[in-house]
N, C-alpha and C. Protein backbone atom coordinates (compact mmCIF):
# COMPACT_ATOMS: atom_id res chain seq x y z
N UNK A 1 69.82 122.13 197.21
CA UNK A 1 68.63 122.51 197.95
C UNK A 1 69.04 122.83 199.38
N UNK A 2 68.50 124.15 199.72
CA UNK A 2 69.20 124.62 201.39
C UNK A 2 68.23 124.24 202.24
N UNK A 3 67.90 123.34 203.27
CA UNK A 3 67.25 122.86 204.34
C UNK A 3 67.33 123.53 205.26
N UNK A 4 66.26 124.71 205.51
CA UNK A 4 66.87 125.89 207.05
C UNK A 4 66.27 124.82 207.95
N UNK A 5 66.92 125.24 209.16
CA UNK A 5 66.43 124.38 210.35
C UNK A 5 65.79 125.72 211.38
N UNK A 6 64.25 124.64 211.55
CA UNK A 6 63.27 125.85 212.55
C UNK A 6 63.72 125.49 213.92
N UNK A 7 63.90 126.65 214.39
CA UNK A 7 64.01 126.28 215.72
C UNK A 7 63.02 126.39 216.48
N UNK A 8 62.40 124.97 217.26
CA UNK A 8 60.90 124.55 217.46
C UNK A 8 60.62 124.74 219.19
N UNK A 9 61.98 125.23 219.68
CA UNK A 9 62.20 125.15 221.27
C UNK A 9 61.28 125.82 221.71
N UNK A 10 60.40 125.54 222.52
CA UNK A 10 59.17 126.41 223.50
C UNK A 10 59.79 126.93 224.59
N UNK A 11 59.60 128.22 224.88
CA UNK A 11 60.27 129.05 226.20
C UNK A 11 59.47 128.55 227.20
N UNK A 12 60.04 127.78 228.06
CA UNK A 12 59.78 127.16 229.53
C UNK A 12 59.64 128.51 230.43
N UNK A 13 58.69 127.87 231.06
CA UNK A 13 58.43 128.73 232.44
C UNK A 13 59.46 128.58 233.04
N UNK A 14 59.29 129.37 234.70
CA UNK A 14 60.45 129.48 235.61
C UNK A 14 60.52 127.98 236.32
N UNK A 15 59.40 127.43 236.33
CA UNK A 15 59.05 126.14 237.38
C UNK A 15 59.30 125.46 236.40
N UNK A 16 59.39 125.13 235.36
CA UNK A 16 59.80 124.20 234.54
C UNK A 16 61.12 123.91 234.15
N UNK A 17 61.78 125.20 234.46
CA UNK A 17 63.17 125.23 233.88
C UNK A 17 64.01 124.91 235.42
N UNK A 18 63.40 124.83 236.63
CA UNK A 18 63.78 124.35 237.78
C UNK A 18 63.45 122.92 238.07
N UNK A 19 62.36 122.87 236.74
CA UNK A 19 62.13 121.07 237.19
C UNK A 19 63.27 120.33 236.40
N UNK A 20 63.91 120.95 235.01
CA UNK A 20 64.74 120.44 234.47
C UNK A 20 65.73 120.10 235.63
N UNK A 21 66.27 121.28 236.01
CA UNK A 21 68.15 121.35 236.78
C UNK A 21 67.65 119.86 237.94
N UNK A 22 66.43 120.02 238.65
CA UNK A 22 65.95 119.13 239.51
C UNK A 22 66.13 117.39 238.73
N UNK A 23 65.64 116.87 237.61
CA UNK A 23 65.31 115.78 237.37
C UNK A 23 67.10 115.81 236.80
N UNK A 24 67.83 116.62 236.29
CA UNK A 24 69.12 116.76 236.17
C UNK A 24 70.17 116.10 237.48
N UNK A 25 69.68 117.10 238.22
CA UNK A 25 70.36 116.56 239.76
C UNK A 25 70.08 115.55 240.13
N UNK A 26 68.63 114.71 239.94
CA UNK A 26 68.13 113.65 240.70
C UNK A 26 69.11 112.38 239.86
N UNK A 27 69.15 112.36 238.17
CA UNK A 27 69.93 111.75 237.48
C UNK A 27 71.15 111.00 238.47
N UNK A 28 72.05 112.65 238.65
CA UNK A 28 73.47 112.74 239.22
C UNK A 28 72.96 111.81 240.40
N UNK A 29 72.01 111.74 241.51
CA UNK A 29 72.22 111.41 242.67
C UNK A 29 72.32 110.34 242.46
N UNK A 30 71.36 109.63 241.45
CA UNK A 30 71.44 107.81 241.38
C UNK A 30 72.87 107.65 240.69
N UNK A 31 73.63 108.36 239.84
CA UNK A 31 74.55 107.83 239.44
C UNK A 31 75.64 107.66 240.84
N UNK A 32 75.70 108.94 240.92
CA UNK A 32 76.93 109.10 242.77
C UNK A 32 76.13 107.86 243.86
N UNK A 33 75.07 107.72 243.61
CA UNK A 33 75.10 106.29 244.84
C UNK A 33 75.38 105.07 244.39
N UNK A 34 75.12 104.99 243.58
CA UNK A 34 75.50 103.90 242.40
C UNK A 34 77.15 104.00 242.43
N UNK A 35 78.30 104.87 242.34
CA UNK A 35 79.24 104.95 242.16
C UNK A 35 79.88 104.41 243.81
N UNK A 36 79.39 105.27 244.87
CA UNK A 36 79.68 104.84 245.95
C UNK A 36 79.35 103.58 246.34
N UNK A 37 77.95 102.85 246.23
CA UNK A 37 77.85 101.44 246.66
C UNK A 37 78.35 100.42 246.06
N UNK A 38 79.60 101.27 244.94
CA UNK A 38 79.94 100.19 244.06
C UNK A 38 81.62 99.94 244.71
N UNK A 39 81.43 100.52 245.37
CA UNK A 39 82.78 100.97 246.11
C UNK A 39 82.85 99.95 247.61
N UNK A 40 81.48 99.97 248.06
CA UNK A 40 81.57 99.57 249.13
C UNK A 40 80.90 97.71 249.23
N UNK A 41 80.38 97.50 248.01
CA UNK A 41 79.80 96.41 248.03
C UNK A 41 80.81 95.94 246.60
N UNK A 42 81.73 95.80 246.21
CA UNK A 42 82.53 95.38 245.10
C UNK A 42 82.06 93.91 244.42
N UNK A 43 81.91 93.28 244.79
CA UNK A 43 81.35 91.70 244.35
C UNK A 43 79.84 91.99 243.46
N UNK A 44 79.30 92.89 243.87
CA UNK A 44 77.96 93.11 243.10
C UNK A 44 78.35 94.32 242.12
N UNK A 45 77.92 93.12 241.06
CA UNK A 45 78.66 94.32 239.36
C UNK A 45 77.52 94.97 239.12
N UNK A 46 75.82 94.91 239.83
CA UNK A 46 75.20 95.76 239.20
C UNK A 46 75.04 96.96 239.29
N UNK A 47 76.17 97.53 240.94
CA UNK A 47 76.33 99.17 240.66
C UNK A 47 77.46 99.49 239.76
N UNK A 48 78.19 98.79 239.18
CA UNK A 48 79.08 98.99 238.47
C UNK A 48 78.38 99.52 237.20
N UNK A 49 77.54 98.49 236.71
CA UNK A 49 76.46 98.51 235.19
C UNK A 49 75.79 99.92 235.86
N UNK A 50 74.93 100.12 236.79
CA UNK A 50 74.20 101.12 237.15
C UNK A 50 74.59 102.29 236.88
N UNK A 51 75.94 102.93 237.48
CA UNK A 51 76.65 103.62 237.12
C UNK A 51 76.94 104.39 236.01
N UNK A 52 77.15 103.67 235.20
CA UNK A 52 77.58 103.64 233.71
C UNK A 52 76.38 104.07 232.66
N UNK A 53 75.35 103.44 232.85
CA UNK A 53 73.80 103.56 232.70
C UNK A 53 73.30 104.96 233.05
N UNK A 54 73.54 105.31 234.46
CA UNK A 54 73.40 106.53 235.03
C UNK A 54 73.58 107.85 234.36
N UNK A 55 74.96 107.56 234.17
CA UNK A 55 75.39 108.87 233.56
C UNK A 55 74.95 108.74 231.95
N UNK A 56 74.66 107.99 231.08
CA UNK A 56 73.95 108.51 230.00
C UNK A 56 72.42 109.38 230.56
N UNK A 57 72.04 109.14 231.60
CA UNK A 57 70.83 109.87 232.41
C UNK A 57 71.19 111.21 232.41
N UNK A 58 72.53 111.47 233.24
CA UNK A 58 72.62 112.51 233.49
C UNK A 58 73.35 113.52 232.33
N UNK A 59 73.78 112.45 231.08
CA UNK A 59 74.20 112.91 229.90
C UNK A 59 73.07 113.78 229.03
N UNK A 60 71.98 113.15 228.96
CA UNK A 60 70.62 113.63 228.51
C UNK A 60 70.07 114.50 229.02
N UNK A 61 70.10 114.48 230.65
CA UNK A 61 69.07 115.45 231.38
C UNK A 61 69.87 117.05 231.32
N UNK A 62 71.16 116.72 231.16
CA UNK A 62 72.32 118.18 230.61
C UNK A 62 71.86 118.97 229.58
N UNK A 63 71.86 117.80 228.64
CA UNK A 63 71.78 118.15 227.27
C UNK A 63 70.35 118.54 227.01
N UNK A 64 69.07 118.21 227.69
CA UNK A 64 68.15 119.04 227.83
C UNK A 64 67.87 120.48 228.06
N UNK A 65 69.25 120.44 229.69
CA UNK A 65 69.11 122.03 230.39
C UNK A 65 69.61 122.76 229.30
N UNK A 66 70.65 122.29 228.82
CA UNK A 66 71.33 123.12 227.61
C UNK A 66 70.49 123.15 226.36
N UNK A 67 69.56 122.85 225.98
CA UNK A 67 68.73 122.99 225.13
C UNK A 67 67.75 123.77 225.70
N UNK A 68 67.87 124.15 226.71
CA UNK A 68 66.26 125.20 227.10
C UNK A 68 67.52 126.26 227.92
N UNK A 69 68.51 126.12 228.12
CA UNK A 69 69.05 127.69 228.58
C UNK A 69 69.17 127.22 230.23
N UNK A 70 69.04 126.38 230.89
CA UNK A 70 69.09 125.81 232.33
C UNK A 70 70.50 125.56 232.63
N UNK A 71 71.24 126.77 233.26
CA UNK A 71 72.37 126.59 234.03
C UNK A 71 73.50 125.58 234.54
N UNK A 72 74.03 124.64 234.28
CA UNK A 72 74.15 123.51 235.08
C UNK A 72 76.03 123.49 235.37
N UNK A 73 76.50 124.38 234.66
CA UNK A 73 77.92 124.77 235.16
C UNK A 73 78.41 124.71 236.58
N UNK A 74 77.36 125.43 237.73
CA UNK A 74 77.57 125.78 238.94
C UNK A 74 77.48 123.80 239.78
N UNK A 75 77.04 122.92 238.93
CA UNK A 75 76.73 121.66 239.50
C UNK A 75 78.04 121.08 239.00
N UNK A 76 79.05 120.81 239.57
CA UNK A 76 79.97 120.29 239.13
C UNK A 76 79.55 117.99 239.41
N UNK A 77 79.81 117.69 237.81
CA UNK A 77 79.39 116.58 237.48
C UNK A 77 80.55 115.82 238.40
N UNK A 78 81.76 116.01 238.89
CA UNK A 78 82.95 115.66 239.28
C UNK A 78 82.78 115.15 240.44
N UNK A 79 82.32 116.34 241.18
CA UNK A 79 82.00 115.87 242.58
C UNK A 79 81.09 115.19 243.49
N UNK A 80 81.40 113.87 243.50
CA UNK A 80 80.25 112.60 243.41
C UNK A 80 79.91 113.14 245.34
N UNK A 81 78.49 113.03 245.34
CA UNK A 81 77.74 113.11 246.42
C UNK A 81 77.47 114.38 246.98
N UNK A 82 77.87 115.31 245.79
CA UNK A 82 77.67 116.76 246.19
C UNK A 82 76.67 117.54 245.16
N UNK A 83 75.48 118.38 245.71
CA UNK A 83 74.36 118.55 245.42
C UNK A 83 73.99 119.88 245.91
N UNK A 84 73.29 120.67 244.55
CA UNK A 84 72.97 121.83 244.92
C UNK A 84 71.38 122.06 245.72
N UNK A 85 70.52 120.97 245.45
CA UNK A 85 69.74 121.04 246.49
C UNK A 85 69.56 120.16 247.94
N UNK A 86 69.48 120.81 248.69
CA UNK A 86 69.59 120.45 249.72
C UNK A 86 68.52 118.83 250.07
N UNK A 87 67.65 119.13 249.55
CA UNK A 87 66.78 117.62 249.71
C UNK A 87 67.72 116.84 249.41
N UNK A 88 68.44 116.91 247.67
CA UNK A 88 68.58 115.78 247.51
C UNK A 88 69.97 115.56 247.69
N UNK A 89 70.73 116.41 248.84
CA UNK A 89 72.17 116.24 249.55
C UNK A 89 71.70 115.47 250.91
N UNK A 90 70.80 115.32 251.35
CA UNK A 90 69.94 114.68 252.44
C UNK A 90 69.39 113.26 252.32
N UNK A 91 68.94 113.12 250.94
CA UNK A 91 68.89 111.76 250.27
C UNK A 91 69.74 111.22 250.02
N UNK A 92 71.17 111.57 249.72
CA UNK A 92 72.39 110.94 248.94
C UNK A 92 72.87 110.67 250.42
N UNK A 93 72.69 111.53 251.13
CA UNK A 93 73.73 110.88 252.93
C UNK A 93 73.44 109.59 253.14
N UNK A 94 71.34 109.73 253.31
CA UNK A 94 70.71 108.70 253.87
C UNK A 94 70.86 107.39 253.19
N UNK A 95 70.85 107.15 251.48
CA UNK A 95 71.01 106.31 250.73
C UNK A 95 72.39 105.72 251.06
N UNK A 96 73.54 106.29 251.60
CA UNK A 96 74.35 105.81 251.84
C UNK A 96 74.78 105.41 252.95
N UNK A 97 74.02 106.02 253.82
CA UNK A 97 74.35 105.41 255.11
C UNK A 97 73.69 103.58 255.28
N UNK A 98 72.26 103.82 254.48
CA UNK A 98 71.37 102.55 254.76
C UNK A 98 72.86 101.68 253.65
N UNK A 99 72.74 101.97 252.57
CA UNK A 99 73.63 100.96 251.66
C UNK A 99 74.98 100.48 252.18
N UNK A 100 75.30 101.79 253.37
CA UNK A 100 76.64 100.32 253.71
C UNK A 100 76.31 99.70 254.43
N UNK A 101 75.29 99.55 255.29
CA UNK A 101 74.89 98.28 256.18
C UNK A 101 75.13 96.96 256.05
N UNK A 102 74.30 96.70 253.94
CA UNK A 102 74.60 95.72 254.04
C UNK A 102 73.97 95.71 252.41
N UNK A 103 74.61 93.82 251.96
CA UNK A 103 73.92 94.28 250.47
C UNK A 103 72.80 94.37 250.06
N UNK A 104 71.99 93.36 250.72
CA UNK A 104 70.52 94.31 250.83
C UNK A 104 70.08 95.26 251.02
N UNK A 105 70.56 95.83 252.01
CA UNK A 105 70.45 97.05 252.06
C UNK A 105 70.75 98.01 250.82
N UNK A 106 71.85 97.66 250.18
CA UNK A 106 72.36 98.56 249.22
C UNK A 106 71.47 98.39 248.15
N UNK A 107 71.12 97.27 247.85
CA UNK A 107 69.84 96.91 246.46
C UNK A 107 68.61 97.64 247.12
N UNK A 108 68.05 97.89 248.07
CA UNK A 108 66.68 97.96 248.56
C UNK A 108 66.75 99.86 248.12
N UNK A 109 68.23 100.01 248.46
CA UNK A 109 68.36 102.27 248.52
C UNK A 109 68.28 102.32 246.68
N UNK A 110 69.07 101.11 245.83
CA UNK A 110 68.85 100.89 244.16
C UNK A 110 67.37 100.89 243.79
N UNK A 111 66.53 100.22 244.32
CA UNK A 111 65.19 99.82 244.12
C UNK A 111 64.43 101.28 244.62
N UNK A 112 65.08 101.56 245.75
CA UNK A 112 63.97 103.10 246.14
C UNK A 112 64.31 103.96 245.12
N UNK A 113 65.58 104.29 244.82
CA UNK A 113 66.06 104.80 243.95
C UNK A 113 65.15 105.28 242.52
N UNK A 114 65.04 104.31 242.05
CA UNK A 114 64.54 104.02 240.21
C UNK A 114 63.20 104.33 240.48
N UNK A 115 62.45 103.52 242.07
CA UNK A 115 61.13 103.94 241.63
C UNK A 115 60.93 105.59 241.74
N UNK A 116 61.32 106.00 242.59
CA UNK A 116 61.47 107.45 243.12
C UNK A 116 61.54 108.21 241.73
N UNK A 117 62.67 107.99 240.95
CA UNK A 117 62.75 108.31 239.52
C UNK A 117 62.07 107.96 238.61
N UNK A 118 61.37 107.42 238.56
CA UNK A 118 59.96 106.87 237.70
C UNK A 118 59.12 107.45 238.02
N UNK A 119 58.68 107.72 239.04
CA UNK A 119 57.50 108.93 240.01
C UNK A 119 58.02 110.22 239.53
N UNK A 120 58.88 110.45 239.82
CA UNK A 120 59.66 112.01 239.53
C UNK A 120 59.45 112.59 237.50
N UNK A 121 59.86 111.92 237.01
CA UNK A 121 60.02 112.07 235.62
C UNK A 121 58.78 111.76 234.99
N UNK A 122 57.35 111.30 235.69
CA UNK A 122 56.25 110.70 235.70
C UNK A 122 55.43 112.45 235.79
N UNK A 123 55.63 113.04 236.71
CA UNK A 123 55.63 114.43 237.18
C UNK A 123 56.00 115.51 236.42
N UNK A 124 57.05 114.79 236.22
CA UNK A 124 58.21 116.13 235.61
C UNK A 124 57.49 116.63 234.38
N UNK A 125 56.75 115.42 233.51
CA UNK A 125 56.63 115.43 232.09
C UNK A 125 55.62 116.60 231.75
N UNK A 126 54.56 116.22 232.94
CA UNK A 126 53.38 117.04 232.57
C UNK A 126 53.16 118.38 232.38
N UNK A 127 52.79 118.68 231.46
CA UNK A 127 52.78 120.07 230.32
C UNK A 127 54.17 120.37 229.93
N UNK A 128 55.38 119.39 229.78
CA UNK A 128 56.30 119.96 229.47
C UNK A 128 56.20 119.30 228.22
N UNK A 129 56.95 120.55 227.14
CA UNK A 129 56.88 120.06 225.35
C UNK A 129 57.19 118.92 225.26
N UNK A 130 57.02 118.21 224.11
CA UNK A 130 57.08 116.59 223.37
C UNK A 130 58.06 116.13 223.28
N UNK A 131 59.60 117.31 223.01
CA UNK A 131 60.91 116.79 223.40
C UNK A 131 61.43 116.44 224.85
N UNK A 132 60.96 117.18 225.49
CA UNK A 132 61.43 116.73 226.59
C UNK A 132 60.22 115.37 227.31
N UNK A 133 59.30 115.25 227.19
CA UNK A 133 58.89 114.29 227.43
C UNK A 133 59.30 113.06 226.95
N UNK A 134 59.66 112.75 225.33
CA UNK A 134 60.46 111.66 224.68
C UNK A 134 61.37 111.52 225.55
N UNK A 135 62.12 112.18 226.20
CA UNK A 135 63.31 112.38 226.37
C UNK A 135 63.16 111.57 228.05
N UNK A 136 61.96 111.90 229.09
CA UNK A 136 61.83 111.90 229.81
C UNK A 136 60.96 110.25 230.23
N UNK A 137 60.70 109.91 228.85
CA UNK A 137 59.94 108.29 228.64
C UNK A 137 61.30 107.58 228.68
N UNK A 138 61.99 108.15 227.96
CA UNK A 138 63.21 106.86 227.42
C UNK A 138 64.22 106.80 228.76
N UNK A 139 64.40 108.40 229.84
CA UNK A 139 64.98 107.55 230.91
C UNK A 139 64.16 106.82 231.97
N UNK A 140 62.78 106.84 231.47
CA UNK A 140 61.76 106.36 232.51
C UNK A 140 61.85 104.38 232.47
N UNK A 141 61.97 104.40 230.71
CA UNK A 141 62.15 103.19 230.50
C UNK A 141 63.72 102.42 231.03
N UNK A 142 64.70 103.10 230.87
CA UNK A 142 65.99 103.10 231.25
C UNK A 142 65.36 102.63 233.00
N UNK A 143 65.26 103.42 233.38
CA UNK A 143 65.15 103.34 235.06
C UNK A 143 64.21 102.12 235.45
N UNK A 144 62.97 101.50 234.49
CA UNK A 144 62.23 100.16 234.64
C UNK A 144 63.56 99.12 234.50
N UNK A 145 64.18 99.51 233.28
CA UNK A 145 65.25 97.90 233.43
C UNK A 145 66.26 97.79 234.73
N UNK A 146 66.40 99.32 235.25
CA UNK A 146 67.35 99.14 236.24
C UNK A 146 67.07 98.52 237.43
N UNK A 147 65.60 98.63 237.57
CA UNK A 147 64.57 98.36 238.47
C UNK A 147 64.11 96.69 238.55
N UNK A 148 64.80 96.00 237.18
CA UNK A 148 64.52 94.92 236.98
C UNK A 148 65.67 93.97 237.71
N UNK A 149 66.74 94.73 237.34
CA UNK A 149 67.98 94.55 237.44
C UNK A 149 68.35 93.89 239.10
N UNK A 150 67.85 95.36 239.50
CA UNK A 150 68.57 95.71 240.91
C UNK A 150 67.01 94.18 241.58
N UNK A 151 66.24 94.54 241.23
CA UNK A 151 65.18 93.66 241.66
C UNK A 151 65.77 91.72 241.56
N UNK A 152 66.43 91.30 240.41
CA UNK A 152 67.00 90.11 240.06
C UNK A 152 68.29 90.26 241.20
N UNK A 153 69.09 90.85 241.55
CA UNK A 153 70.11 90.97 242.36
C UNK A 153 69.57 90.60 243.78
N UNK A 154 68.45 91.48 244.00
CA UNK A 154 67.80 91.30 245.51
C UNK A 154 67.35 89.98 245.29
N UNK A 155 67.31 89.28 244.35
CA UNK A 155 66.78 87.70 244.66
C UNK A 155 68.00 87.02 245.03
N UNK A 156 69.04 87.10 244.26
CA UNK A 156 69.66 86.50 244.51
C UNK A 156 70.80 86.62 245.62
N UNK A 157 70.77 87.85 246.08
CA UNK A 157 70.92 87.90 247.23
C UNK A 157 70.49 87.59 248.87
N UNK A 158 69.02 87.06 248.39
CA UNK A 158 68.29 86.73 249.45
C UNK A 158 68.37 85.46 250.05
């Protein structure tokens, strides 16, 4: 028995297919601050876990663009803290400048972080098809535990 496979992909608008590369990039930024404050605050393993966590984010939010035709070659995944939009090359400075202060500091830029991304992907979803919304719940849920995480750290750092 031959099982054809339909291809069910809905052609995204222009603003939609810019919100992808966007919630794509935003992924990358929490992973690259996460990578850097893990650098600068070493004793705290939860940017280490964060990190790691991250990039299945930014593993998914790829594999989205590439499922709707969204560019993401020109974003090199390599180069941690480097960003094709300018906002969020402005956010990644600031997040890092506050996070080396101190480790509170560094949990408080984690905590702005996730919620920021919970708001964002909260946004992102609306009128976009059912795959990418699944898609856009499960890093929403991802980003609540990180939120839990980084939140248990700030206690015990306090």
């Amino acid at each position: 028995m031959n099982i054809l496979k339909i291809n069910t992909t809905t052609e995204l608008t222009e603003e939609q297919k810019d919100m992808l590369f966007f919630i794509y990039q935003e992924e990358k930024l929490a992973r690259d601050v996460y990578i850097t404050l893990s650098k600068t605050h070493k004793d705290e393993f939860t940017f280490t876990f964060m990190q790691i966590e991250e990039q299945k984010h930014v593993d998914s939010a790829r594999e989205l663009c590439n499922t709707y035709g969204v560019e993401t070659s020109h974003a090199d995944e390599g180069l941690v803290g480097k960003f094709e939009s300018q906002v969020l090359q402005t956010l990644y400075t600031a997040c890092i400048e506050k996070g080396k202060r101190s480790l509170l500091d560094a949990l408080e830029v984690g905590e702005f972080i996730e919620i920021t991304d919970i708001e964002e992907l909260e946004q992102a979803s609306v009128g976009m098809p059912n795959d990418i919304v699944q898609i856009y719940e499960k890093l929403k849920q991802g980003n609540l535990n990180h939120l839990n995480a980084l939140q248990a750290a700030m206690y015990r750092a306090a």
